[in-house]
N, C-alpha and C. Protein backbone atom coordinates (compact mmCIF):
# COMPACT_ATOMS: atom_id res chain seq x y z
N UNK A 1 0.86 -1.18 0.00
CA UNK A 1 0.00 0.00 0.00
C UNK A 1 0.89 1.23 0.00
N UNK A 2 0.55 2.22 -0.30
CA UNK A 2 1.55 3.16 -0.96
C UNK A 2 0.98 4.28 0.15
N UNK A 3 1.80 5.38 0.35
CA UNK A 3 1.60 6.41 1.38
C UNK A 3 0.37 7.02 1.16
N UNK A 4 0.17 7.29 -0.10
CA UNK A 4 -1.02 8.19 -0.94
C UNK A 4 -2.14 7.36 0.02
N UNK A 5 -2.41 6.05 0.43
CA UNK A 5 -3.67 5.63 0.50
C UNK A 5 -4.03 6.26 1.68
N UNK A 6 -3.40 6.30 2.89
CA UNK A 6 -3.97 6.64 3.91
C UNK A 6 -4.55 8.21 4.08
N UNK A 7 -4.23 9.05 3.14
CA UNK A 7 -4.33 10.13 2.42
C UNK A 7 -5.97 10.41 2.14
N UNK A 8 -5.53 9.59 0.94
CA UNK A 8 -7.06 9.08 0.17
C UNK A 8 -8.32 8.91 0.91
N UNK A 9 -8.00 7.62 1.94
CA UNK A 9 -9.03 7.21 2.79
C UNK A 9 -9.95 8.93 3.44
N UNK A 10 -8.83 9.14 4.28
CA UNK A 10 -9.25 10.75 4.98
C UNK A 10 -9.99 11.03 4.38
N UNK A 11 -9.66 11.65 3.53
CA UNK A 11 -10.31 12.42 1.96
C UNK A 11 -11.55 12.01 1.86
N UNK A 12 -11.42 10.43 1.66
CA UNK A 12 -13.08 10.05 1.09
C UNK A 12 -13.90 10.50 2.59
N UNK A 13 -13.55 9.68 3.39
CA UNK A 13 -14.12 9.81 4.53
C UNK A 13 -14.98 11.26 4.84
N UNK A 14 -13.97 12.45 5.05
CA UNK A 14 -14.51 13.44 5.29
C UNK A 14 -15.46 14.10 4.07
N UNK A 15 -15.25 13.25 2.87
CA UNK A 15 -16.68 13.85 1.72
C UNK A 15 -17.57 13.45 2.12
N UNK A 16 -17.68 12.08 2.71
CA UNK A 16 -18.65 11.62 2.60
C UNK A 16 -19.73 11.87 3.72
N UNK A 17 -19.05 12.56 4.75
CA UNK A 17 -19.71 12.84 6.33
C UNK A 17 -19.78 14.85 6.30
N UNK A 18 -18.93 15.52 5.66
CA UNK A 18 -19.19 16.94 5.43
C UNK A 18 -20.52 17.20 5.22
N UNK A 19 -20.72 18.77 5.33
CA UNK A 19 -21.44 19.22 4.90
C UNK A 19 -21.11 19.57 3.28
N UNK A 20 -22.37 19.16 2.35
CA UNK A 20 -22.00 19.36 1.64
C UNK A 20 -21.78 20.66 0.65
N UNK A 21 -22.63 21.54 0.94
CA UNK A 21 -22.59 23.17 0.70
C UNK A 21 -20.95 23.46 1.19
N UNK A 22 -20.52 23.09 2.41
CA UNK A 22 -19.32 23.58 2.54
C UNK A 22 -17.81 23.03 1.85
N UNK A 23 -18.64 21.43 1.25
CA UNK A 23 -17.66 21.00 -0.04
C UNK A 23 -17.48 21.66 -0.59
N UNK A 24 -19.00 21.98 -1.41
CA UNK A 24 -18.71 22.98 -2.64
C UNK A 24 -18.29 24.03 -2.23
N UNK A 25 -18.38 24.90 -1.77
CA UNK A 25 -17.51 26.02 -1.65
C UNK A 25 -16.19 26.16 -1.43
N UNK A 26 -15.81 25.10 -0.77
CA UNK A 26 -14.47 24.93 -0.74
C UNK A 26 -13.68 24.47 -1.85
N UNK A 27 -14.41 23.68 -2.83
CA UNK A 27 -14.45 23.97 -4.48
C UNK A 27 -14.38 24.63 -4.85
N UNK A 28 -15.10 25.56 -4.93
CA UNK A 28 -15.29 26.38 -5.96
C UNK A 28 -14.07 27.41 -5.68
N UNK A 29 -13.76 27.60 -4.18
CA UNK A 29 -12.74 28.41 -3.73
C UNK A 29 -11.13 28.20 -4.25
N UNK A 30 -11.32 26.79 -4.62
CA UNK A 30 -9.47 26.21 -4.50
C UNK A 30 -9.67 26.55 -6.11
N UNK A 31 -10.66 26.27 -7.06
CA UNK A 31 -10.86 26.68 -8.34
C UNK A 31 -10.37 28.03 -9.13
N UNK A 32 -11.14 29.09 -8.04
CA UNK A 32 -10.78 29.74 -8.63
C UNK A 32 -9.75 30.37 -8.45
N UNK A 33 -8.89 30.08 -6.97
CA UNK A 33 -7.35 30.53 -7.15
C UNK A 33 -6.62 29.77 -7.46
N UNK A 34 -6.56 29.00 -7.79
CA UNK A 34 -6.04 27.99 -9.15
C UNK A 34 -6.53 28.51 -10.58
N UNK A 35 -7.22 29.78 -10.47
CA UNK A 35 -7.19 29.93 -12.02
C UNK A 35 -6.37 31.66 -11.92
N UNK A 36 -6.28 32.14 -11.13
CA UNK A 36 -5.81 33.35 -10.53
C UNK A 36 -6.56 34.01 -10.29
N UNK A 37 -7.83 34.05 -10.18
CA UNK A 37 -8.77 35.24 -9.79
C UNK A 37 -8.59 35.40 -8.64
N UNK A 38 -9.22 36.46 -7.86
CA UNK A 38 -9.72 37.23 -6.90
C UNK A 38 -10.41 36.82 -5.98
N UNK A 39 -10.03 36.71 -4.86
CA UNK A 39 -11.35 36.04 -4.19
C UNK A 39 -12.43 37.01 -3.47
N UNK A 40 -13.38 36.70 -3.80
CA UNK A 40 -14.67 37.77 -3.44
C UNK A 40 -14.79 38.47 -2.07
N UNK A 41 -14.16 37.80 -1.46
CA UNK A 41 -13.74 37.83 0.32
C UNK A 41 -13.00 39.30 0.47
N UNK A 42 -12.06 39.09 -0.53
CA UNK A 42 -10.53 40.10 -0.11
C UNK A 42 -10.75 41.60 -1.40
N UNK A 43 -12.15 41.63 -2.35
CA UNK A 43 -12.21 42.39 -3.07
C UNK A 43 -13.10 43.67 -2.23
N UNK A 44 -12.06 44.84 -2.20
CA UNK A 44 -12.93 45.98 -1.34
C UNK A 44 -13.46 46.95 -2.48
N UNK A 45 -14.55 47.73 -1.86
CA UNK A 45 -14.87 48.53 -2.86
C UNK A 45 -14.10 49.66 -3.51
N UNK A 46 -14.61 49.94 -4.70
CA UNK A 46 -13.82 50.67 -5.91
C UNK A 46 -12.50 50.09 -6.66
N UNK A 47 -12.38 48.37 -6.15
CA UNK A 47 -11.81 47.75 -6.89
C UNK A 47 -12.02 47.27 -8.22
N UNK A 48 -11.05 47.27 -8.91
CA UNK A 48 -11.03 46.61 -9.87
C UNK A 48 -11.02 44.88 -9.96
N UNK A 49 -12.10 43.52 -10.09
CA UNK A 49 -11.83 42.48 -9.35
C UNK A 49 -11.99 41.42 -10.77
N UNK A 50 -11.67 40.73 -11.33
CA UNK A 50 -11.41 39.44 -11.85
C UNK A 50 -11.80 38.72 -10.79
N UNK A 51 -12.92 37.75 -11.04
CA UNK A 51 -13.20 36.46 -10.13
C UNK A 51 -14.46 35.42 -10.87
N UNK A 52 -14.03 34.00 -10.41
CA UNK A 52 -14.32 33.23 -11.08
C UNK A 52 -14.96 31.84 -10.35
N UNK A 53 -16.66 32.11 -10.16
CA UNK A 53 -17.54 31.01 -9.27
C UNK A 53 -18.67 30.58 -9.96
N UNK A 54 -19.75 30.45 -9.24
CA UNK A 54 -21.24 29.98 -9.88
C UNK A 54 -22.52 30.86 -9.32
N UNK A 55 -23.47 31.23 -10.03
CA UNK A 55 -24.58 31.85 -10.01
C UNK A 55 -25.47 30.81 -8.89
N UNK A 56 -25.70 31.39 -7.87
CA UNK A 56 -26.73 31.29 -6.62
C UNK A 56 -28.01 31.50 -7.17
N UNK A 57 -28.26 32.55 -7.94
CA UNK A 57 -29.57 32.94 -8.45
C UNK A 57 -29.86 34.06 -9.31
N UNK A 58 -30.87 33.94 -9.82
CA UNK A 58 -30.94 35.05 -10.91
C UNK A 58 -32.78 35.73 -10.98
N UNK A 59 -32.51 36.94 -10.89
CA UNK A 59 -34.15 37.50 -11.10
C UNK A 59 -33.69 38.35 -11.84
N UNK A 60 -34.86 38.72 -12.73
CA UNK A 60 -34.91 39.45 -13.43
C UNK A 60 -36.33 40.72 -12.96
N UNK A 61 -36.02 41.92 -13.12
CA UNK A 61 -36.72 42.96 -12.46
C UNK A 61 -37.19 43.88 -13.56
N UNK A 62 -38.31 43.57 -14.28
CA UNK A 62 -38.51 43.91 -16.01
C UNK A 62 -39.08 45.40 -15.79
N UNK A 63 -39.80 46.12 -14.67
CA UNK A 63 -40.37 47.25 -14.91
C UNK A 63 -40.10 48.31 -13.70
N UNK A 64 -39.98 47.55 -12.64
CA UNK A 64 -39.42 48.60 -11.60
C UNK A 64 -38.31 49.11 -11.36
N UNK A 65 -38.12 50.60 -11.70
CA UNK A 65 -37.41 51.50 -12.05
C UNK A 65 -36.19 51.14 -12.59
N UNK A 66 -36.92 50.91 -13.68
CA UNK A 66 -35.88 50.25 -15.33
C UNK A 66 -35.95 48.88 -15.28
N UNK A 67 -35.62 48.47 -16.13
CA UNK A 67 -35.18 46.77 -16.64
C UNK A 67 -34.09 46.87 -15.67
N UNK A 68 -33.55 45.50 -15.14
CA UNK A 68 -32.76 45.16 -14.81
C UNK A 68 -32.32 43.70 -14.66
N UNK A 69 -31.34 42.86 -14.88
CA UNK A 69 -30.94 41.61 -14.34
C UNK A 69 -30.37 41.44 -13.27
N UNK A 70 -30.69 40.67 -11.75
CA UNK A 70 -29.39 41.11 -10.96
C UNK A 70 -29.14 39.62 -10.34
N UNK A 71 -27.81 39.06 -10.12
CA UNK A 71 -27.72 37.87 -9.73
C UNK A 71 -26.84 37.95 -8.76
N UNK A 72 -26.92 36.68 -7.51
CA UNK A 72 -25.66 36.39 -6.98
C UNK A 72 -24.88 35.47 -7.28
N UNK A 73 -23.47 35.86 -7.40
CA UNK A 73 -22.52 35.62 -7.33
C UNK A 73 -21.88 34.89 -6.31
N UNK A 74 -21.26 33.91 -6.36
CA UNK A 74 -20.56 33.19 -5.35
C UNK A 74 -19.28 32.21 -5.72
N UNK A 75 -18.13 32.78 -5.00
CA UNK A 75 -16.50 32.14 -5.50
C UNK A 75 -16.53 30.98 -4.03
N UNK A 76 -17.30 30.44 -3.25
CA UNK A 76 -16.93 30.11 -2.08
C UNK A 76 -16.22 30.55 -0.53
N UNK A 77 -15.84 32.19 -1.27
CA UNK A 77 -15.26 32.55 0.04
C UNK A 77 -16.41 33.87 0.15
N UNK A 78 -17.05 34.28 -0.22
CA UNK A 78 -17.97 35.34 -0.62
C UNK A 78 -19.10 35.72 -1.68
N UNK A 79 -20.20 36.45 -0.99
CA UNK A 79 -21.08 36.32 -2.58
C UNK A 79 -20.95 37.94 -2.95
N UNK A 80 -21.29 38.34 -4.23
CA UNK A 80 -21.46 39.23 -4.72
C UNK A 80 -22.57 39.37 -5.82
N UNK A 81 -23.27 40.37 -5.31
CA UNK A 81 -24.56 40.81 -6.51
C UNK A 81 -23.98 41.86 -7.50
N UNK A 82 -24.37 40.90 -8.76
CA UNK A 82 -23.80 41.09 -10.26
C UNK A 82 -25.47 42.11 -10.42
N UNK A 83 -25.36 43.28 -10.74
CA UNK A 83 -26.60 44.01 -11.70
C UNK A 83 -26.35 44.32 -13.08
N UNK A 84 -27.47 43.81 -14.17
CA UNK A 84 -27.00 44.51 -15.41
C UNK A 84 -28.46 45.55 -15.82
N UNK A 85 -27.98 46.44 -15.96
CA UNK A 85 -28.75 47.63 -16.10
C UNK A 85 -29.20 47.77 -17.44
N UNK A 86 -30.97 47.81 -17.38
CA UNK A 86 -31.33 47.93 -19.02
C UNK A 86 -31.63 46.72 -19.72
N UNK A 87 -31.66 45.35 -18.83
CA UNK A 87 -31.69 44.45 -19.69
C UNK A 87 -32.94 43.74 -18.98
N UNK A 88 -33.71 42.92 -19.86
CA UNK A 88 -34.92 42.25 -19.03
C UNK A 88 -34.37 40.46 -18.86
N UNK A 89 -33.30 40.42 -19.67
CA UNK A 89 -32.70 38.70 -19.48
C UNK A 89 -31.80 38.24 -20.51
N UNK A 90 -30.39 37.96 -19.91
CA UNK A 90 -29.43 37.75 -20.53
C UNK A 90 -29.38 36.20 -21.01
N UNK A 91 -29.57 35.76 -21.63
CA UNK A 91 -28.86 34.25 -22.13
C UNK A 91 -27.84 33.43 -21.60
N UNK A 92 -27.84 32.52 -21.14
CA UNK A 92 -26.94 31.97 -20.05
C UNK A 92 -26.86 32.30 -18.89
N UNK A 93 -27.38 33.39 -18.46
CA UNK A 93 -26.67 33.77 -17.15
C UNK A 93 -28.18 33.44 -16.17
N UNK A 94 -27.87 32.21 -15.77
CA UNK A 94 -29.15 31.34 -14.90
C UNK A 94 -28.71 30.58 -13.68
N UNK A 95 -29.32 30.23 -12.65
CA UNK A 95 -29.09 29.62 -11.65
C UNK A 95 -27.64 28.18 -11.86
N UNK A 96 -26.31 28.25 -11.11
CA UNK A 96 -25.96 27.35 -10.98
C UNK A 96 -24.92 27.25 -12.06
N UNK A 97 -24.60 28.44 -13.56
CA UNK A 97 -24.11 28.72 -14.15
C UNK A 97 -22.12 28.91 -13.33
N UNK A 98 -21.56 28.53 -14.16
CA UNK A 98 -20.32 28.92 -13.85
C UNK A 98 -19.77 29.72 -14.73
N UNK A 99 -19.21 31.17 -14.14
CA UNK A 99 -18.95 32.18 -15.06
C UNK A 99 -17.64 32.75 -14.32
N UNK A 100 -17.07 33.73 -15.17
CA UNK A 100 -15.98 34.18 -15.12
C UNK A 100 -16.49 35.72 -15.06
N UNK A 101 -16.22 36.75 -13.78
CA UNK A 101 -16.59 38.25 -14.00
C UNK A 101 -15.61 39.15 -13.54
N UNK A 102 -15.87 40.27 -14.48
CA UNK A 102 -14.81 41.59 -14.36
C UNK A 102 -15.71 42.36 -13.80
N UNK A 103 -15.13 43.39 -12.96
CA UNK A 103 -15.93 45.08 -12.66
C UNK A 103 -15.24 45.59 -11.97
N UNK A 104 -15.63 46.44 -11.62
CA UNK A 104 -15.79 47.34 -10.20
C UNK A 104 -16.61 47.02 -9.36
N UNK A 105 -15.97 46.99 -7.81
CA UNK A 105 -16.73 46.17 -6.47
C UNK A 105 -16.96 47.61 -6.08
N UNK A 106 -18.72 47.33 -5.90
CA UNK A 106 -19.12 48.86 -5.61
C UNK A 106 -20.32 48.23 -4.42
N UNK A 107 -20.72 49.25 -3.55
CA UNK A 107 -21.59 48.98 -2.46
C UNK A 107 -23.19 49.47 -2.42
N UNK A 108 -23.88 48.62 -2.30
CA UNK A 108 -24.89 48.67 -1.90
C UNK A 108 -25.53 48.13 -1.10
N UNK A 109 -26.21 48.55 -0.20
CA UNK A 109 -26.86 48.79 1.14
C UNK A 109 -25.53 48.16 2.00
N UNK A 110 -24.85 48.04 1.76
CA UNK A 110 -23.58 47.49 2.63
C UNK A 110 -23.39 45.97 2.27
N UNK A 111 -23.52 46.10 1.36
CA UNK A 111 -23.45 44.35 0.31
C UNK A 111 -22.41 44.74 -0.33
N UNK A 112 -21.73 44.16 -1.07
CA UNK A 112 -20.73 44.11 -2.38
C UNK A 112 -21.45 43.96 -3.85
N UNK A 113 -21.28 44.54 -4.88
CA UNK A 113 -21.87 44.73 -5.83
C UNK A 113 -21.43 45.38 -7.26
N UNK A 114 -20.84 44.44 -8.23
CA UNK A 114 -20.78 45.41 -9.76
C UNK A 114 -21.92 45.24 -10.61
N UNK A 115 -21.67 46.57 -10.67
CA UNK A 115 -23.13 46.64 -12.08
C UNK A 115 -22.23 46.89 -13.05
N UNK A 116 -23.08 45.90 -14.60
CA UNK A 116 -22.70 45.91 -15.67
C UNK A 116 -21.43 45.37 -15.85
N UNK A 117 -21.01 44.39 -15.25
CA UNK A 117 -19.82 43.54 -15.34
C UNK A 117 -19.54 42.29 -16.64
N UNK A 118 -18.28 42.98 -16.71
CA UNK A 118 -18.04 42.06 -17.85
C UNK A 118 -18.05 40.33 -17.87
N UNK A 119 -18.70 39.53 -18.23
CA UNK A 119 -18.78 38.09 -17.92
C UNK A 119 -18.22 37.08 -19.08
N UNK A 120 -17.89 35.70 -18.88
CA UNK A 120 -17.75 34.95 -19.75
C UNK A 120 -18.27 33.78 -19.02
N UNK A 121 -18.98 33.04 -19.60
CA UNK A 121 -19.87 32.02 -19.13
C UNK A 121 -18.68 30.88 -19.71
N UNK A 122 -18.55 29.88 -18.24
CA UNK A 122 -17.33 29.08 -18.52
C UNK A 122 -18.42 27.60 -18.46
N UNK A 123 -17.76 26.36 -18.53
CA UNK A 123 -18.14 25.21 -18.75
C UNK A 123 -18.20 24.47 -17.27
N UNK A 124 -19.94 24.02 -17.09
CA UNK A 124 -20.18 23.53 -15.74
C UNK A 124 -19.20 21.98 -15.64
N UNK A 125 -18.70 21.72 -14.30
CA UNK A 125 -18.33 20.65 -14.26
C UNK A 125 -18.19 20.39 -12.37
């Protein structure tokens, strides 16, 4: 038996008895600084932030005061509400989506928040 196994075992073990929300996030977290982004945690406002997680949720807000899309955002260490201004519903950008986003981390009501952020919708896995 090789060193790796007793390793392994751990490993399975604690997947299989975790919580699993706190798997995933801890996924999604090692992901995306393994791809170099930002982690949502450490982005303060009037930053400039690259970061890279999955869509929590998505509404769309078609008539009260303007169109709007607004979703959360979540890298595992933090969420952030994505707004796109002017739009009644973007294509792809739906619950559970894994995307890649640029902006400015700007505040609202004491939340974290870019409006109109640049996105690239990456491949679920």
């Amino acid at each position: 038996m090789s060193s790796a196994a007793p390793g392994f075992f751990r490993r399975l073990g604690r997947r299989l008895t975790e919580d699993l929300d706190r798997l995933d996030a801890e996924e999604l977290a090692e992901t995306s600084e393994a791809s170099g982004a930002c982690r949502a945690s450490e982005c303060r406002r009037g930053e400039e932030a690259t970061m890279l997680g999955k869509l929590r949720s998505v509404e769309a807000c078609p008539k009260s005061a303007g169109a709007s899309v607004q979703a959360e955002f979540f890298d595992g260490t933090d969420a952030i509400t994505l707004v796109w201004i002017g739009r009644r519903r973007i294509p792809g950008i739906e619950p559970g989506r894994r995307i890649m986003v640029r902006g400015r981390v700007g505040d609202r009501d004491g939340r974290k928040v870019i409006y109109n952020p640049y996105y690239e919708l990456r491949e679920n896995s």
